[in-house]
N, C-alpha and C. Protein backbone atom coordinates (compact mmCIF):
# COMPACT_ATOMS: atom_id res chain seq x y z
N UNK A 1 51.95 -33.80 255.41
CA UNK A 1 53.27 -33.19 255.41
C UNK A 1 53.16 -31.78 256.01
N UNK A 2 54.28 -31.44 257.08
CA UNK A 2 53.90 -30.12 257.56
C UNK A 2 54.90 -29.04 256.35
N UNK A 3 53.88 -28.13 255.88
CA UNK A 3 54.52 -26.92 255.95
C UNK A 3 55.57 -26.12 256.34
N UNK A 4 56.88 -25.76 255.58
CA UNK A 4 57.89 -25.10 256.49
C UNK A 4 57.86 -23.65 255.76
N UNK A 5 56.77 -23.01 255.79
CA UNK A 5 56.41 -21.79 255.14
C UNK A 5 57.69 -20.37 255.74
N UNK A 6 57.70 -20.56 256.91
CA UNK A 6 59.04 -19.76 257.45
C UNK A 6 60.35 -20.06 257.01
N UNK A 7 60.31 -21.41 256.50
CA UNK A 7 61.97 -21.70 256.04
C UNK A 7 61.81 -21.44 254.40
N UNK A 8 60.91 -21.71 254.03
CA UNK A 8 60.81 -21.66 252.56
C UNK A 8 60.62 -20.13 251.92
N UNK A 9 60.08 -19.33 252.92
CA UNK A 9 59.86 -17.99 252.75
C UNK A 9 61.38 -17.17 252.42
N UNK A 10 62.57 -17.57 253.31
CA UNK A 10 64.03 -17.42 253.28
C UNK A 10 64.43 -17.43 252.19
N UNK A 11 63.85 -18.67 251.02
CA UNK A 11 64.81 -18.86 250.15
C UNK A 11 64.10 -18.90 249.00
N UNK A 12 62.82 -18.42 248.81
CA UNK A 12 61.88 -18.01 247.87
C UNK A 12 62.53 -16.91 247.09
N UNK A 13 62.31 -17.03 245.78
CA UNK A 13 63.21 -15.91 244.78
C UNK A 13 62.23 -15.29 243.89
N UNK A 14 60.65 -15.80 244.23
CA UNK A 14 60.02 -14.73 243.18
C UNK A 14 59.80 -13.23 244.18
N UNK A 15 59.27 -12.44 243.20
CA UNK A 15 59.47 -11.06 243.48
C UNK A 15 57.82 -10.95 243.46
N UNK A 16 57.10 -11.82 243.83
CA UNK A 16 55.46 -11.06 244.00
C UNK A 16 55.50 -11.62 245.49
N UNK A 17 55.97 -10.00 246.04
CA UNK A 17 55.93 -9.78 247.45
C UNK A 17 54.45 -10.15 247.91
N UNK A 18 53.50 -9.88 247.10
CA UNK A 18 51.97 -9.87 248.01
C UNK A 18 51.11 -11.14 247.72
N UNK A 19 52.01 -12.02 247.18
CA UNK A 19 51.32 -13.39 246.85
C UNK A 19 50.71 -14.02 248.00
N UNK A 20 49.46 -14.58 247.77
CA UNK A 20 49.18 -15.10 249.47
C UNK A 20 49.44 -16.60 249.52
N UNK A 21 50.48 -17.08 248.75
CA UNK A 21 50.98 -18.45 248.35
C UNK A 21 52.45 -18.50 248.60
N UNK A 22 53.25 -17.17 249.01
CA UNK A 22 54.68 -17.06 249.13
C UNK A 22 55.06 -18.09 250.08
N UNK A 23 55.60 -18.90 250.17
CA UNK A 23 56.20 -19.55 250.87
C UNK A 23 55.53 -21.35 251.02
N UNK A 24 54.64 -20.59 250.22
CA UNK A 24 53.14 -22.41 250.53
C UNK A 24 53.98 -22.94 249.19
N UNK A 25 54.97 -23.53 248.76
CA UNK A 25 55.31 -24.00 247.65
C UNK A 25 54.63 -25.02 246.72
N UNK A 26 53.81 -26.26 247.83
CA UNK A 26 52.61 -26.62 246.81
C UNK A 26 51.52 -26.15 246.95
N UNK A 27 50.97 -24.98 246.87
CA UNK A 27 49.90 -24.12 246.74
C UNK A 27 50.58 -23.51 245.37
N UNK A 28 52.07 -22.73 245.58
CA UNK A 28 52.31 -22.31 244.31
C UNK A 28 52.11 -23.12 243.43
N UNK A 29 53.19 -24.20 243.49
CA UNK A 29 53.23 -25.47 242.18
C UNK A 29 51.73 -25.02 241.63
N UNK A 30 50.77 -25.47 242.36
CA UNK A 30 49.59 -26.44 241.95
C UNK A 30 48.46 -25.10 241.79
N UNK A 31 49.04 -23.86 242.15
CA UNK A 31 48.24 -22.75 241.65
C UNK A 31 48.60 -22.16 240.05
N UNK A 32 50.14 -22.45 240.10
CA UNK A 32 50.76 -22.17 238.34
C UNK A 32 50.52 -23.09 237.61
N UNK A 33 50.28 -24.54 238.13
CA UNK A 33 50.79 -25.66 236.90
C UNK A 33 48.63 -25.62 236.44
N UNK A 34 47.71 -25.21 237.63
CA UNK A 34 46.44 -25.10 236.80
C UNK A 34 46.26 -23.92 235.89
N UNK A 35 46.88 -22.77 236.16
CA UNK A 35 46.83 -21.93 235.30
C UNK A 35 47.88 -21.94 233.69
N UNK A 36 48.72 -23.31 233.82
CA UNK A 36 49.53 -23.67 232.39
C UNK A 36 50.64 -22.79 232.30
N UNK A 37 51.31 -22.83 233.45
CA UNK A 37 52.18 -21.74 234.24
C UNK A 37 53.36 -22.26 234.74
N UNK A 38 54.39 -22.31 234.68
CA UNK A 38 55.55 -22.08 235.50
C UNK A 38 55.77 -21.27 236.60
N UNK A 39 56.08 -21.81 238.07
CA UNK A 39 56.18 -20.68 239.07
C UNK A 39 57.42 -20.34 238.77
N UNK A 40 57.46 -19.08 239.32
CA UNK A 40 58.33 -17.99 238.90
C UNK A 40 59.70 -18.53 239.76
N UNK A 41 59.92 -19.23 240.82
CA UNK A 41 61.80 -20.01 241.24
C UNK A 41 62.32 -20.74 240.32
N UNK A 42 61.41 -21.07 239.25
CA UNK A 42 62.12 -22.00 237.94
C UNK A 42 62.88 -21.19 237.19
N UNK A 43 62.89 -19.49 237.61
CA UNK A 43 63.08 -18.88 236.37
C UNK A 43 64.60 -17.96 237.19
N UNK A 44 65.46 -17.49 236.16
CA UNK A 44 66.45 -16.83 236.66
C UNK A 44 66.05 -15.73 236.83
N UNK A 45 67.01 -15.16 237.98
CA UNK A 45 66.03 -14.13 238.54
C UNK A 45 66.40 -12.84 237.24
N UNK A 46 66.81 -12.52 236.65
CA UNK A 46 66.20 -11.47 235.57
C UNK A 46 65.09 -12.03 235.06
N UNK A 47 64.70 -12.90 234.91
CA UNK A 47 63.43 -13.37 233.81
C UNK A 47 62.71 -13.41 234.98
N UNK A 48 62.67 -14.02 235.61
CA UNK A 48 61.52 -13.92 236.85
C UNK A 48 60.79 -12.41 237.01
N UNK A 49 61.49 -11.63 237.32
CA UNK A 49 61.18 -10.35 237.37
C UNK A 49 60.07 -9.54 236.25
N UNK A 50 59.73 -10.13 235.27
CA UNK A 50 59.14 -9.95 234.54
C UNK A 50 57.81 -10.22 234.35
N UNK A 51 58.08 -11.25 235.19
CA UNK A 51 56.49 -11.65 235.59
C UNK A 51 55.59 -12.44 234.51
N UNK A 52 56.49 -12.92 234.10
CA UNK A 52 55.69 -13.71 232.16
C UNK A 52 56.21 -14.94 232.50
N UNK A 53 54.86 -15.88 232.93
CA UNK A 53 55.22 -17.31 233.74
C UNK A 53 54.81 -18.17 233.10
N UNK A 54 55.07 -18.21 231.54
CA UNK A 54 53.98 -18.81 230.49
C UNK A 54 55.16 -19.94 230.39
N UNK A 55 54.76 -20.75 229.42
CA UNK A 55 55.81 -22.27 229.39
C UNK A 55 56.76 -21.86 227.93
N UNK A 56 55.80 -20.89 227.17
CA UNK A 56 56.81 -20.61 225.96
C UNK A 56 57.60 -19.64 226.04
N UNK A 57 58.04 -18.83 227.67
CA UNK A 57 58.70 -17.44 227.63
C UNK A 57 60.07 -18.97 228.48
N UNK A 58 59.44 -19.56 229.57
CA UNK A 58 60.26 -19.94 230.13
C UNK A 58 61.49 -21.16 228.95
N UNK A 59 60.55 -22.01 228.37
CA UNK A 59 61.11 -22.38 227.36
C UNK A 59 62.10 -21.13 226.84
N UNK A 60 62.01 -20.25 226.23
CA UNK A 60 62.87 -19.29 225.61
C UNK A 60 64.02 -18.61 226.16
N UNK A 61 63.39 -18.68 227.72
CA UNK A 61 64.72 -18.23 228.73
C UNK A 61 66.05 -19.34 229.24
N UNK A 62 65.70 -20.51 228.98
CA UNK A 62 66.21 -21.62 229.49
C UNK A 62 67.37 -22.09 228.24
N UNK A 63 66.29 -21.44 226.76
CA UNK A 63 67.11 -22.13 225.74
C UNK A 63 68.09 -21.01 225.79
N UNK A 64 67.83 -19.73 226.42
CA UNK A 64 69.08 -18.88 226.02
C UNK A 64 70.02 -19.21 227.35
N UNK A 65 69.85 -19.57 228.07
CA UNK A 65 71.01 -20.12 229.45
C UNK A 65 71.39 -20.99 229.21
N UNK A 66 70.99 -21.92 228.42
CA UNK A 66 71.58 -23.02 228.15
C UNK A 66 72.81 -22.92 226.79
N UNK A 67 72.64 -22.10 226.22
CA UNK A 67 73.36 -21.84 224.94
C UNK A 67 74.22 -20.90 225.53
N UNK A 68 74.46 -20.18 226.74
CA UNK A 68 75.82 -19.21 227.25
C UNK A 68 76.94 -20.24 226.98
């Protein structure tokens, strides 16, 4: 599968400008999901920003968006 690292770079919403995975989306996936991680586009961007990519913060952010 080719890479559309220039198109995906466009519409990428995490905020770690110096990631050397920005735009490689399964490099991200498969660099967060070994570290027991959520990448940070799952997350709204206030919570994203925070940089806490754990499964029990995202769990906690999701249950409060979901309950607005």
């Amino acid at each position: 599968m080719e890479c559309k690292k220039e198109e995906n770079i466009l519409e990428c919403t995490c905020s770690a400008m110096t990631c050397k995975n920005r735009g490689i989306c399964c490099e991200c996936v498969r660099h967060h999901r070994e570290m027991g991680q959520i990448p940070g586009c799952f997350f709204p961007k206030s919570a994203e920003l925070k940089h806490d990519r754990s499964v029990e913060y995202f769990i906690e952010v999701m249950q409060k968006e979901l309950s607005m």
